[in-house]
Protein backbone atom coordinates (compact mmCIF):
# COMPACT_ATOMS: atom_id res chain seq x y z
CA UNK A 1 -124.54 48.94 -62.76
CA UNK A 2 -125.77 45.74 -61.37
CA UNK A 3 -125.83 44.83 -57.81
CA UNK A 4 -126.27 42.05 -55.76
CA UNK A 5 -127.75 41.45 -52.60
CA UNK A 6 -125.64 39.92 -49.46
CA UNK A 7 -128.36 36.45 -50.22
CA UNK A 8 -127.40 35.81 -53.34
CA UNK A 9 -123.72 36.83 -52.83
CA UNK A 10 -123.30 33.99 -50.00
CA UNK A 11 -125.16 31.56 -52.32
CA UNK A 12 -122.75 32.42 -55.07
CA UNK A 13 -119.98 31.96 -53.06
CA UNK A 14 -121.11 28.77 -51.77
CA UNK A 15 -121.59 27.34 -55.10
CA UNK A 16 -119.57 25.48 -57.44
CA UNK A 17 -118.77 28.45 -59.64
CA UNK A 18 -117.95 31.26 -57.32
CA UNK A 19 -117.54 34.70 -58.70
CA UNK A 20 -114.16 36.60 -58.17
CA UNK A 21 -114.98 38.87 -54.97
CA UNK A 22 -112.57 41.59 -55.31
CA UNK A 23 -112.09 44.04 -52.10
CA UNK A 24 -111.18 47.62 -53.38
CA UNK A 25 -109.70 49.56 -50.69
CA UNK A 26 -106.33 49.85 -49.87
CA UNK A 27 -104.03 47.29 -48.62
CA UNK A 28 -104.13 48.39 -45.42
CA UNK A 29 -107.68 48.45 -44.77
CA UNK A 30 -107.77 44.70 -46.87
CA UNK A 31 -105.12 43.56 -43.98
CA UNK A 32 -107.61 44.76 -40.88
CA UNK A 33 -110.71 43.29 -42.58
CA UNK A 34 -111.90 41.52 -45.36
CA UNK A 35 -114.25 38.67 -46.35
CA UNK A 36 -113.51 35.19 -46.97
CA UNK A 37 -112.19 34.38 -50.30
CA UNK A 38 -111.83 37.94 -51.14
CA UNK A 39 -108.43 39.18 -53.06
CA UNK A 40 -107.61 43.04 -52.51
CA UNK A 41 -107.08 45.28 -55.91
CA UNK A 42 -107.15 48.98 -54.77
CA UNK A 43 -110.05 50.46 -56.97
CA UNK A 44 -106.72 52.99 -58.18
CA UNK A 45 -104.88 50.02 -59.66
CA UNK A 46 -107.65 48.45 -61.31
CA UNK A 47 -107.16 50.08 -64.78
CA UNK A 48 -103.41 48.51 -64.39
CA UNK A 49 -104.19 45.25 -62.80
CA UNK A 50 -107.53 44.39 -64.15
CA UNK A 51 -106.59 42.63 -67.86
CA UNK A 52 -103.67 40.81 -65.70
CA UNK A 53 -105.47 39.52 -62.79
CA UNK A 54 -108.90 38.39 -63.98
CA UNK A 55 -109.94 37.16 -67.17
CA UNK A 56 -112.59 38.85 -69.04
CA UNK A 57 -114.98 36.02 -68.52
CA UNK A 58 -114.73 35.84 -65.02
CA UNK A 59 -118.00 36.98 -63.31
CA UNK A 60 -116.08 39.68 -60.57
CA UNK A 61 -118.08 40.95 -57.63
CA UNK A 62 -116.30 44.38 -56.16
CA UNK A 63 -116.99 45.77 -52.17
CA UNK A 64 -115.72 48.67 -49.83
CA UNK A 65 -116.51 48.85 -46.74
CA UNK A 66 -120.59 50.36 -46.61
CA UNK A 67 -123.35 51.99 -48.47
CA UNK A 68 -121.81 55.16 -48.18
CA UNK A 69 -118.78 54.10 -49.86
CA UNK A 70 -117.88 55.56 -53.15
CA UNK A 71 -114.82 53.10 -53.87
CA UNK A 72 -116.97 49.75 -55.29
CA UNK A 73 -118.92 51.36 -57.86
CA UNK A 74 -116.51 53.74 -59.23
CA UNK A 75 -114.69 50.38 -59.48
CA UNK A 76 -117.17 48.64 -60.83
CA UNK A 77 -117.68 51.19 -63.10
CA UNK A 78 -113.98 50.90 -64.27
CA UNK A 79 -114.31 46.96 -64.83
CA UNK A 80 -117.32 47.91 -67.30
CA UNK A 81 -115.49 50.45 -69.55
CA UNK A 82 -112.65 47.52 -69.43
CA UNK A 83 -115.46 45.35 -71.23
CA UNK A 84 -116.14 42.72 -68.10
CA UNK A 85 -119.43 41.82 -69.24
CA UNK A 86 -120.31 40.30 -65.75
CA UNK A 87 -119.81 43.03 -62.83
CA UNK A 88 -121.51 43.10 -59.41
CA UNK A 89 -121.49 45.50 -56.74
CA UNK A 90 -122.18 44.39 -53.26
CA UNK A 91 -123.66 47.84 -52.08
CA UNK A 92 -123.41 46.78 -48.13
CA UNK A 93 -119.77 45.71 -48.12
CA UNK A 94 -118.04 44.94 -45.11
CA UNK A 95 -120.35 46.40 -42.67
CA UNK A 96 -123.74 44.65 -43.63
CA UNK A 97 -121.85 41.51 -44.01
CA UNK A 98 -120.95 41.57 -40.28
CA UNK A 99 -124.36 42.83 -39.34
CA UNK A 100 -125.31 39.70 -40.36
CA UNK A 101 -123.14 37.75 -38.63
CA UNK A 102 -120.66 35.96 -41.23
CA UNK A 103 -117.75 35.59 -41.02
CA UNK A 104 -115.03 38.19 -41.38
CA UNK A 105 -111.11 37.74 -41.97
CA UNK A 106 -109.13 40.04 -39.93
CA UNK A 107 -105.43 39.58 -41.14
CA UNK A 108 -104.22 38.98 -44.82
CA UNK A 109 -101.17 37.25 -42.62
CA UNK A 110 -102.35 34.78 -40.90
CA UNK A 111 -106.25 33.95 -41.89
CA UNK A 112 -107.66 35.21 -38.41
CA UNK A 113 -111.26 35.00 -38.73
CA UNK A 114 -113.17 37.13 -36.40
């Protein structure tokens, strides 16, 4: 499984060609927090959603919320055995992007950012 470090995740996402950036915990936790750009596809309704939703050549970079969650790679695992040749995981998630001090959305509503 490939990761990616928050650097060259921002950098991406700055560019011209961002990646998808796919948050996948539930909707709930996806309406108190997410990052910029981000879309929310529960990592339980990615085997359903995935062939819909993004295209096979998409490069797709999935988060959680930590380190010490379990939910990004067991989806990025998932996006693999669905053949998505490019799959990232952003092991610090939600947390080490706000240790860092960017930017954070805090309501799928109204675009808050915190």
């Amino acid at each position: 499984m490939r990761t990616i470090s928050i650097e060259a995740l921002v950098a991406w996402l700055e560019s011209s060609e961002p990646p998808r950036l796919i948050d996948v915990l539930g909707r709930e936790h996806f309406q108190l927090v997410h990052l910029p750009g981000a879309e929310n596809i529960p990592r339980a309704e990615l085997p359903q959603r995935a062939r819909q939703e993004i295209g096979l050549d998409e490069p797709v970079v999935v988060y959680c919320s930590d380190r010490d969650c379990s939910e990004s790679p067991r989806a990025a695992a998932i996006l693999e055995e669905l053949g998505y040749p490019e799959v990232f995981h952003f092991e610090g998630g939600i947390a080490e992007w706000r240790r860092r001090g960017l930017p954070v959305l805090r309501s799928a509503r109204d675009g808050e950012r915190s």
